[in-house]
C-alpha atoms as a PDB file:
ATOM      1  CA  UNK A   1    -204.364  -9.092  78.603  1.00  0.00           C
ATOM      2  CA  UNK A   2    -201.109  -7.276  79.601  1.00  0.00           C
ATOM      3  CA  UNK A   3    -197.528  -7.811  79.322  1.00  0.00           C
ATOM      4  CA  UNK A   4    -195.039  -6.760  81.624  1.00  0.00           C
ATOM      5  CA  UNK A   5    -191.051  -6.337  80.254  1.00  0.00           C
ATOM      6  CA  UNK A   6    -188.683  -7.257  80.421  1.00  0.00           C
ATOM      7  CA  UNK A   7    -189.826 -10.523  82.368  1.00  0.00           C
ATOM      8  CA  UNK A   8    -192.494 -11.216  79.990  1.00  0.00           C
ATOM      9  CA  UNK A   9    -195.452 -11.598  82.621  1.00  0.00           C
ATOM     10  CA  UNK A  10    -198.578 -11.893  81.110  1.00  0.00           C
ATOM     11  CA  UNK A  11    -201.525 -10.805  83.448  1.00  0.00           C
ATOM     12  CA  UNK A  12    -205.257 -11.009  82.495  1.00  0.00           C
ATOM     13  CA  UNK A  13    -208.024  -8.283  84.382  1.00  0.00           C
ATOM     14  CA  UNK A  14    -211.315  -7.916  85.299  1.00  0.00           C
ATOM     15  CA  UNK A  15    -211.648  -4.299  86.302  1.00  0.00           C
ATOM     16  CA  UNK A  16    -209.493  -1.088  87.351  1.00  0.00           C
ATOM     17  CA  UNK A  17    -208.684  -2.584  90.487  1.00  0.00           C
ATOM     18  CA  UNK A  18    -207.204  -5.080  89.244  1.00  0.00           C
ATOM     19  CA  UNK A  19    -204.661  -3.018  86.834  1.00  0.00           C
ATOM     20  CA  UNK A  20    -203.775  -0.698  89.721  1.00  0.00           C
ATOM     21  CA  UNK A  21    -202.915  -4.135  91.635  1.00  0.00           C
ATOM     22  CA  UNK A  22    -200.499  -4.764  89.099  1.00  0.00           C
ATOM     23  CA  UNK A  23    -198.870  -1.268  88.958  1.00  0.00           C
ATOM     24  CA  UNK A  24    -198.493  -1.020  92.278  1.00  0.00           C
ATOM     25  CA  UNK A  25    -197.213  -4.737  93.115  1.00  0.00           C
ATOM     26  CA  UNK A  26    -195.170  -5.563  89.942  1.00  0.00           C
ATOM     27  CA  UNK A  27    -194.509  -2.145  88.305  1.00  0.00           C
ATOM     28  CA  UNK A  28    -193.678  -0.544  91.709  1.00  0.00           C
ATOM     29  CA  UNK A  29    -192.602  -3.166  93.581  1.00  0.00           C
ATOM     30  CA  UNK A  30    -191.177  -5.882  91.534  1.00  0.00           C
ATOM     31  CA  UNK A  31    -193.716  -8.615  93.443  1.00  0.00           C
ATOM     32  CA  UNK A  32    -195.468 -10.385  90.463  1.00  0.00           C
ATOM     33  CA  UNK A  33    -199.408 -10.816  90.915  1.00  0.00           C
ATOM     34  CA  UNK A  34    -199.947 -14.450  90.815  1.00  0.00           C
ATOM     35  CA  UNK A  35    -203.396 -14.008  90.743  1.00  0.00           C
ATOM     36  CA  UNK A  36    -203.424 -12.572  87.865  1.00  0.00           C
ATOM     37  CA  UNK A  37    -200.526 -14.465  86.399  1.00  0.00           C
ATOM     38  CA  UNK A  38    -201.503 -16.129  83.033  1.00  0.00           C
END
């Protein structure tokens, strides 16, 4: 599991891919991964 802060997203991941999805779409971009959304 992660947790992204202020907003309190919790994520859960399978793989690499899947943490580089969320730096790149939340982290970077401020889009939250609802795929991955908990």
């Amino acid at each position: 599991m992660l947790v992204v802060y202020p907003e309190a997203v919790w994520y859960t991941y399978v793989d690499r891919e899947d943490i580089d999805e969320i730096i790149s779409e939340h982290l970077q971009q401020d889009r939250v991964v609802e795929r991955l959304k908990i």
